[in-house]
Protein backbone atom coordinates (compact mmCIF):
# COMPACT_ATOMS: atom_id res chain seq x y z
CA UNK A 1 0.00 0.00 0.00
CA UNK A 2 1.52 3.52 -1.01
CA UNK A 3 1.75 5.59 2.00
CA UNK A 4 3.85 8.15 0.44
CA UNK A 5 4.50 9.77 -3.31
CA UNK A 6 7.74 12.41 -4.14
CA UNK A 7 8.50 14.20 -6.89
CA UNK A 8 11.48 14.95 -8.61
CA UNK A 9 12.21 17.80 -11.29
CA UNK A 10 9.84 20.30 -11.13
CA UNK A 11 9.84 21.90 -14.65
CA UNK A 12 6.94 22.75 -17.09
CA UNK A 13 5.14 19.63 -16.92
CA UNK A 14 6.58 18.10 -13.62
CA UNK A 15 5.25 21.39 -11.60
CA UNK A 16 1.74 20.63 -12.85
CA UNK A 17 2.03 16.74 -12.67
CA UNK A 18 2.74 16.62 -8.98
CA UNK A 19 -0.07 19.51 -7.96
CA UNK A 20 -2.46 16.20 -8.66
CA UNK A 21 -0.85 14.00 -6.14
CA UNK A 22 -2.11 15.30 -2.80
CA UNK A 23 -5.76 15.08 -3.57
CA UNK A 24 -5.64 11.17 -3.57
CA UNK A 25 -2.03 10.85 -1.05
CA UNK A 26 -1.23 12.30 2.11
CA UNK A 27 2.14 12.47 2.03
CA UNK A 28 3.64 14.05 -0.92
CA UNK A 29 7.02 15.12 -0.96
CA UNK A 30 8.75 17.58 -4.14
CA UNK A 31 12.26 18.68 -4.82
CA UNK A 32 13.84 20.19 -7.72
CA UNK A 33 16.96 21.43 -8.15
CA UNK A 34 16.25 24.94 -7.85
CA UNK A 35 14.47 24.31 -4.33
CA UNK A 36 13.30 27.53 -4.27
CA UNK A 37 10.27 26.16 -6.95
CA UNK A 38 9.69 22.95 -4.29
CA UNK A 39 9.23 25.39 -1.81
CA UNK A 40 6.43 27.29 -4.06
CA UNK A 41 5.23 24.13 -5.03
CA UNK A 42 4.24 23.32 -1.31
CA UNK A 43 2.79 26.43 -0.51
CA UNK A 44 0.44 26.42 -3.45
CA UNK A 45 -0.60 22.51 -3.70
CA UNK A 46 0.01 21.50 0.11
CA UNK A 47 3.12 19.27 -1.12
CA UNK A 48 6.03 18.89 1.50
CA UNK A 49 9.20 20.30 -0.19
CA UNK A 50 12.12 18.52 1.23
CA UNK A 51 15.78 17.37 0.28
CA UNK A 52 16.35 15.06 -2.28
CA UNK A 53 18.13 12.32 0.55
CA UNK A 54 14.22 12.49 2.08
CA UNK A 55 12.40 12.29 -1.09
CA UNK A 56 13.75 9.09 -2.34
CA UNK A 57 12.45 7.26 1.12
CA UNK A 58 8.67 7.60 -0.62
CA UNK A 59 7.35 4.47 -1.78
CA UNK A 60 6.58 5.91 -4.43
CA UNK A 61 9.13 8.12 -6.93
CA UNK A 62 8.28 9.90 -9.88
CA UNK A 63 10.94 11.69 -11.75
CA UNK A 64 10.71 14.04 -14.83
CA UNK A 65 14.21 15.43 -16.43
CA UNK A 66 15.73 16.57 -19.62
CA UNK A 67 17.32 13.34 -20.32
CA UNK A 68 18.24 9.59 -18.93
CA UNK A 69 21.49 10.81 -17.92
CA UNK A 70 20.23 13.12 -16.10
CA UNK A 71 18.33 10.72 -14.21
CA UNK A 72 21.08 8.24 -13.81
CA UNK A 73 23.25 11.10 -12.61
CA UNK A 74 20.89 11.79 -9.43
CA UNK A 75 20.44 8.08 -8.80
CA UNK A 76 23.76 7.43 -8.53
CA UNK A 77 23.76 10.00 -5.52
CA UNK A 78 21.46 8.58 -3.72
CA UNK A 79 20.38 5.43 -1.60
CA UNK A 80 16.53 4.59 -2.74
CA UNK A 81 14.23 3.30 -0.47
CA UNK A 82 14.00 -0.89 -0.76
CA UNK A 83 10.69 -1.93 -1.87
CA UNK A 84 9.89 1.64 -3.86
CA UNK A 85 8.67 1.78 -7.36
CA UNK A 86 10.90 4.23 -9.01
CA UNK A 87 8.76 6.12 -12.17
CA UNK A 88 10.43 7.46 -14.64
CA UNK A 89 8.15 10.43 -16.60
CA UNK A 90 11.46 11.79 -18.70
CA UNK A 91 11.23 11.31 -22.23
CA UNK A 92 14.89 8.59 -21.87
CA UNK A 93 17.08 6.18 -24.02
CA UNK A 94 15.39 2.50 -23.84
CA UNK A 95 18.74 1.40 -22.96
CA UNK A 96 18.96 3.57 -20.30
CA UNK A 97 15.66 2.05 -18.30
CA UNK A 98 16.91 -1.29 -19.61
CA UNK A 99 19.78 -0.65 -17.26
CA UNK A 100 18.57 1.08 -14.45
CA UNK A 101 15.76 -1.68 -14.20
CA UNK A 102 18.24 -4.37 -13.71
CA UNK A 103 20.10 -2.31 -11.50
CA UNK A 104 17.84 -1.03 -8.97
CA UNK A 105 16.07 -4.67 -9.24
CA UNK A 106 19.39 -5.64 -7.09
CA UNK A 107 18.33 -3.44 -4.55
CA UNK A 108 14.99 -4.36 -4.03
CA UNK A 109 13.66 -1.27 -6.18
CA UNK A 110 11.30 -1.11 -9.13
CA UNK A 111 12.02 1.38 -11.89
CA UNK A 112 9.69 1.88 -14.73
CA UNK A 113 9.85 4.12 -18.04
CA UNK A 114 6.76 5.89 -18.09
CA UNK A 115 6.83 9.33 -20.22
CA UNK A 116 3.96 10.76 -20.75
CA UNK A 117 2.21 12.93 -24.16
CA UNK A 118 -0.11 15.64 -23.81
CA UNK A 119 1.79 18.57 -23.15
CA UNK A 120 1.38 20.86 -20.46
CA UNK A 121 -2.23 21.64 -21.02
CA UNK A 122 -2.25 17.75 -20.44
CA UNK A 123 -0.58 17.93 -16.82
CA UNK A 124 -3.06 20.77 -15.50
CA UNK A 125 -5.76 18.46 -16.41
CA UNK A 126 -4.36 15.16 -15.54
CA UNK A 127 -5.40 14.29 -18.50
CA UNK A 128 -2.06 13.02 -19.99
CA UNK A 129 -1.33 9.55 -21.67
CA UNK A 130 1.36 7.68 -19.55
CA UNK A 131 3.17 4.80 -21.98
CA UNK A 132 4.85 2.31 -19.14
CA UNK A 133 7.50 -0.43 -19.63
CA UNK A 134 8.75 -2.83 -17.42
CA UNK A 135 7.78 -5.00 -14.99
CA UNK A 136 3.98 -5.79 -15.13
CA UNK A 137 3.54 -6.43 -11.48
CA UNK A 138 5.33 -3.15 -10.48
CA UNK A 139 2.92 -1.49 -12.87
CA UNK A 140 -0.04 -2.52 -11.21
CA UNK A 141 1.13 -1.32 -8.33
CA UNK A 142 1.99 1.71 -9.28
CA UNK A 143 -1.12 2.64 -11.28
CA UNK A 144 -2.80 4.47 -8.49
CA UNK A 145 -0.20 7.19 -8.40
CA UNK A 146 -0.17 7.14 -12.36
CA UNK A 147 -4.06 7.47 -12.47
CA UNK A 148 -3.46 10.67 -10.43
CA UNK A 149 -1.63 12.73 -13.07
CA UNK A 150 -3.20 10.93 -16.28
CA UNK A 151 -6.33 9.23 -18.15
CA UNK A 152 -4.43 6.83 -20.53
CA UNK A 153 -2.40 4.31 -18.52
CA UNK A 154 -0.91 1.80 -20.87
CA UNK A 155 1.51 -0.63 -20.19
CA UNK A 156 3.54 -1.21 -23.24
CA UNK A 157 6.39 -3.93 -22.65
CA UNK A 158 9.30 -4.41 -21.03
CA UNK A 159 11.85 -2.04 -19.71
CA UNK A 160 12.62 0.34 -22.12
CA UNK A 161 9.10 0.21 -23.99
CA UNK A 162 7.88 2.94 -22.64
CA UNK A 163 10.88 5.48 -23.61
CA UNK A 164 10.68 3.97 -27.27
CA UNK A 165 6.40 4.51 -27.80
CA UNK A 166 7.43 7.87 -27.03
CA UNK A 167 10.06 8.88 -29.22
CA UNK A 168 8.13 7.14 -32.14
CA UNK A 169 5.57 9.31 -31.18
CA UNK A 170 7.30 12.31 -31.09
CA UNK A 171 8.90 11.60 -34.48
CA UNK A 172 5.57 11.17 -35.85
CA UNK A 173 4.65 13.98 -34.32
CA UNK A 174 7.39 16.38 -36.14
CA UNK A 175 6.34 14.61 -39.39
CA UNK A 176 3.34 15.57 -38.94
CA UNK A 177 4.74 18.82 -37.89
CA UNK A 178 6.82 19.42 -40.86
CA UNK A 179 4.37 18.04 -44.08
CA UNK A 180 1.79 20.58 -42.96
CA UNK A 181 4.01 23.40 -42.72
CA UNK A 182 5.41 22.15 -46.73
CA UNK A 183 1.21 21.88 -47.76
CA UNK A 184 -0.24 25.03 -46.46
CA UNK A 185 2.78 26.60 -47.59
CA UNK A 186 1.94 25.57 -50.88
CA UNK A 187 -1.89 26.83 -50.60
CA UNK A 188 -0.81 30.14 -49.53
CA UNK A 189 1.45 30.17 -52.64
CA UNK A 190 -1.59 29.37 -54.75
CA UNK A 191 -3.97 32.04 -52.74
CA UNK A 192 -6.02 29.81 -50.87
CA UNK A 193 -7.47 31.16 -47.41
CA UNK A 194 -5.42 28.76 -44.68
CA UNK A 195 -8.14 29.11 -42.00
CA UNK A 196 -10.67 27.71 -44.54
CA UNK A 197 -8.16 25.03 -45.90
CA UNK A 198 -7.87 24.04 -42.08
CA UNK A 199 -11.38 23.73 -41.57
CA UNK A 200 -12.17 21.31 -45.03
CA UNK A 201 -8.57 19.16 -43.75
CA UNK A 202 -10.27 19.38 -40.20
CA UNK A 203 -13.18 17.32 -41.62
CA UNK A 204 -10.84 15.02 -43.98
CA UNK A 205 -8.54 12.60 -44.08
CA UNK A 206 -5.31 14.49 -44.08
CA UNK A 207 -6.43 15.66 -40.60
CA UNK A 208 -4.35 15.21 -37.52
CA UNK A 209 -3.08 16.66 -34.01
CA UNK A 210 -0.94 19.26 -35.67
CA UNK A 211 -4.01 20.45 -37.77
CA UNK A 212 -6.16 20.43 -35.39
CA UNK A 213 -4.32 22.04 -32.33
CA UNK A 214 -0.98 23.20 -33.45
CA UNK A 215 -1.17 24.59 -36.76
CA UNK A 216 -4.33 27.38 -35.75
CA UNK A 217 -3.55 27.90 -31.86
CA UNK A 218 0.68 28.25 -32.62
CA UNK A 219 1.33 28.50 -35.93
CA UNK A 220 -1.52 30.55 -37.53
CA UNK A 221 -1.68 32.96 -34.52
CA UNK A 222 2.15 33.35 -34.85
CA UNK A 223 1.84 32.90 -30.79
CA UNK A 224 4.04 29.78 -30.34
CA UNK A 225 3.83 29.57 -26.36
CA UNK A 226 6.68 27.39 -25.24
CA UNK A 227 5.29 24.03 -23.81
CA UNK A 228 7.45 21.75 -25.22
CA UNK A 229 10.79 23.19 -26.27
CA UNK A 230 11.87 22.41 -29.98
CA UNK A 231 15.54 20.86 -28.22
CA UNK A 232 13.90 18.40 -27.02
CA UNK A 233 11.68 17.15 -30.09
CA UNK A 234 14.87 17.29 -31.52
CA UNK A 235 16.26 14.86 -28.69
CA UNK A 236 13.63 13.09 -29.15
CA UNK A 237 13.61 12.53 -33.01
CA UNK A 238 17.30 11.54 -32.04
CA UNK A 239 16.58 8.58 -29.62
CA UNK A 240 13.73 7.65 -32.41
CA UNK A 241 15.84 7.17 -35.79
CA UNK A 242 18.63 5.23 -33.05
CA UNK A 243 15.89 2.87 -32.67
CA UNK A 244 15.54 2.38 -36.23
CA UNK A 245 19.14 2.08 -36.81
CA UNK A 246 19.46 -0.26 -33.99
CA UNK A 247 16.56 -2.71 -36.13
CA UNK A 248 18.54 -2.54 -38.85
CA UNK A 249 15.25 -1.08 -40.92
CA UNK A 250 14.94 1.68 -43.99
CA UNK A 251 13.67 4.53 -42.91
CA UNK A 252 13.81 7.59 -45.36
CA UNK A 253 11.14 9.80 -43.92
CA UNK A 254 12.09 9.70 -40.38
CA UNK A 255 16.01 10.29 -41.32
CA UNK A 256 14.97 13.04 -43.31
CA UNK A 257 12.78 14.17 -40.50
CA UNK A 258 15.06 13.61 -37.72
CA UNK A 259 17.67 15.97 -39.89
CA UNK A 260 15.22 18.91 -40.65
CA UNK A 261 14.04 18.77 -36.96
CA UNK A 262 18.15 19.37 -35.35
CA UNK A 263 18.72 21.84 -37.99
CA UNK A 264 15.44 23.77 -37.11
CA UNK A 265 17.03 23.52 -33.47
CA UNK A 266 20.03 24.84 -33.98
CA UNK A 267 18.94 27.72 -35.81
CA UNK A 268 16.01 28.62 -33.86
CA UNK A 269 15.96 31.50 -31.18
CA UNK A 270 16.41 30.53 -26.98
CA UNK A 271 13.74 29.34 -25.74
CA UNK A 272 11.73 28.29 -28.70
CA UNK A 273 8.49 25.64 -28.83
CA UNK A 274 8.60 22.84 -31.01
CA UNK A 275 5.93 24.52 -33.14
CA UNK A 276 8.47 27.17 -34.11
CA UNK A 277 10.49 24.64 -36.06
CA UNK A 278 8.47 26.39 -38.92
CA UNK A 279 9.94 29.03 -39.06
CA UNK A 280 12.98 27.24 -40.97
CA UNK A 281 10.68 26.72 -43.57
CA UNK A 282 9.36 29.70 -43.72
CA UNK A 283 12.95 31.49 -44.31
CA UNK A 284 13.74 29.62 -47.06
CA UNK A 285 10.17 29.64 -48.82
CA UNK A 286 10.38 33.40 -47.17
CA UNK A 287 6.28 32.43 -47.48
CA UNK A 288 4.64 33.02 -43.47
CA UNK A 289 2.00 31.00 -42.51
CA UNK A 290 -0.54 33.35 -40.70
């Protein structure tokens, strides 16, 4: 039975993620590496901000970084409680949970890679979809806390399942991402009215996230709030085409992809949202989707 939850990286999503926790645990504990923000965290949600030595005693542990080595980094530093279920929300390396499952499973610990897609509109409404590998009975154990910060809870294999449904995704995603920006560009060319073209592909086939949400609320607007910084899709993209290569399989598109994505990320300003990958397109069509 979980009698206590922590918390661990505070950042965009993470922040909103753990506000969910208290209303179905009594003990939840945050930390983040700027403690200052664990501190605002429990005065605003009723969390208990506390050093990182105290957090990992929770029997439960959710984490959400930048990267896996990140996250191996703090565990190293640390001495987990025996019998907790480590979860691991950073979009990681497969290899990475691969390793720190078999690890930690010497020491009596549970660690599953369970990243989550829905963006940070997702986390205020704990509406997110969590994609878990690894061990099946740790999952059900865990689920409770899981069910707290999403709606889709899917177990998806073994260690290191998790991390790869969601760089798939996220390559997908900047597919997506990409081919619309090259089609409307080409409507706009031609003089067709975008916001009517979106609302005919809206009710078509060629329909999809990034017509419905991203493309009018970022894109169109020229707003591109930063919820999901354009780095890391481009990590992401990364950790995807390494699967590919590791499967030995052809894959044109997502190379292609993958390259277009790190180039828009190098070029693009601080601070920029994945949407604004665009704007790479844009220079060299010098055509601006609005």
């Amino acid at each position: 039975m979980t009698q206590s939850v922590a918390f661990i990286g505070l950042g965009a999503m993470g922040y909103r993620m753990a506000a969910h926790l208290p209303k179905y645990f009594e003990k939840v504990y945050v930390w983040n590496r700027s403690f200052g923000k664990a501190e605002q965290h429990a005065t605003e949600y009723g969390t208990l901000a506390v050093e990182l030595a105290e957090a990992v005693q929770a029997d439960v542990i959710f984490s959400c970084l930048p990267t896996s080595d990140d996250v191996e980094t703090l565990i190293d530093g640390v001495s987990i409680k025996s019998g907790a279920i480590w979860i691991d929300c950073t979009s990681g390396v497969p290899e990475a949970a691969r390793r720190l499952a078999e690890r930690l499973k010497t020491q009596n610990i549970d660690f599953l890679d369970a990243p989550v897609s829905g963006q940070t509109i997702g986390a205020e409404n704990a509406t997110l979809t969590v994609m878990v590998g690894g061990d099946i009975n740790a999952f059900e154990r865990a689920y409770p806390a899981m069910a707290a910060v999403g709606k889709l809870i899917q177990h998806v294999g073994d260690s290191g399942a998790g991390f790869a449904v969601k760089a798939i995704n996220n390559m997908l995603l900047a597919v997506n991402l990409w081919s619309v920006a090259e089609g409307f560009s080409t409507l706009k060319a031609h003089g067709v009215n975008l916001d009517a073209a979106l609302n005919c592909i809206n009710a078509s086939s060629g329909k999809s996230m990034v017509t419905e949400t991203v493309f009018p609320q970022r894109v169109l607007s020229r707003e591109f709030p930063v919820t999901f910084a354009l780095p890391l899709l481009a990590k992401d993209t990364g950790i995807a085409l390494n699967l590919v290569h590791e499967a030995k399989l052809p894959a044109p598109i997502l190379a292609l992809t993958q390259s277009l994505i790190q180039a828009a990320s190098l070029t693009a300003e601080a601070n920029s949202d994945f949407s604004s990958a665009v704007k790479m397109y844009e220079d060299w069509t010098k055509i601006i989707l609005n």
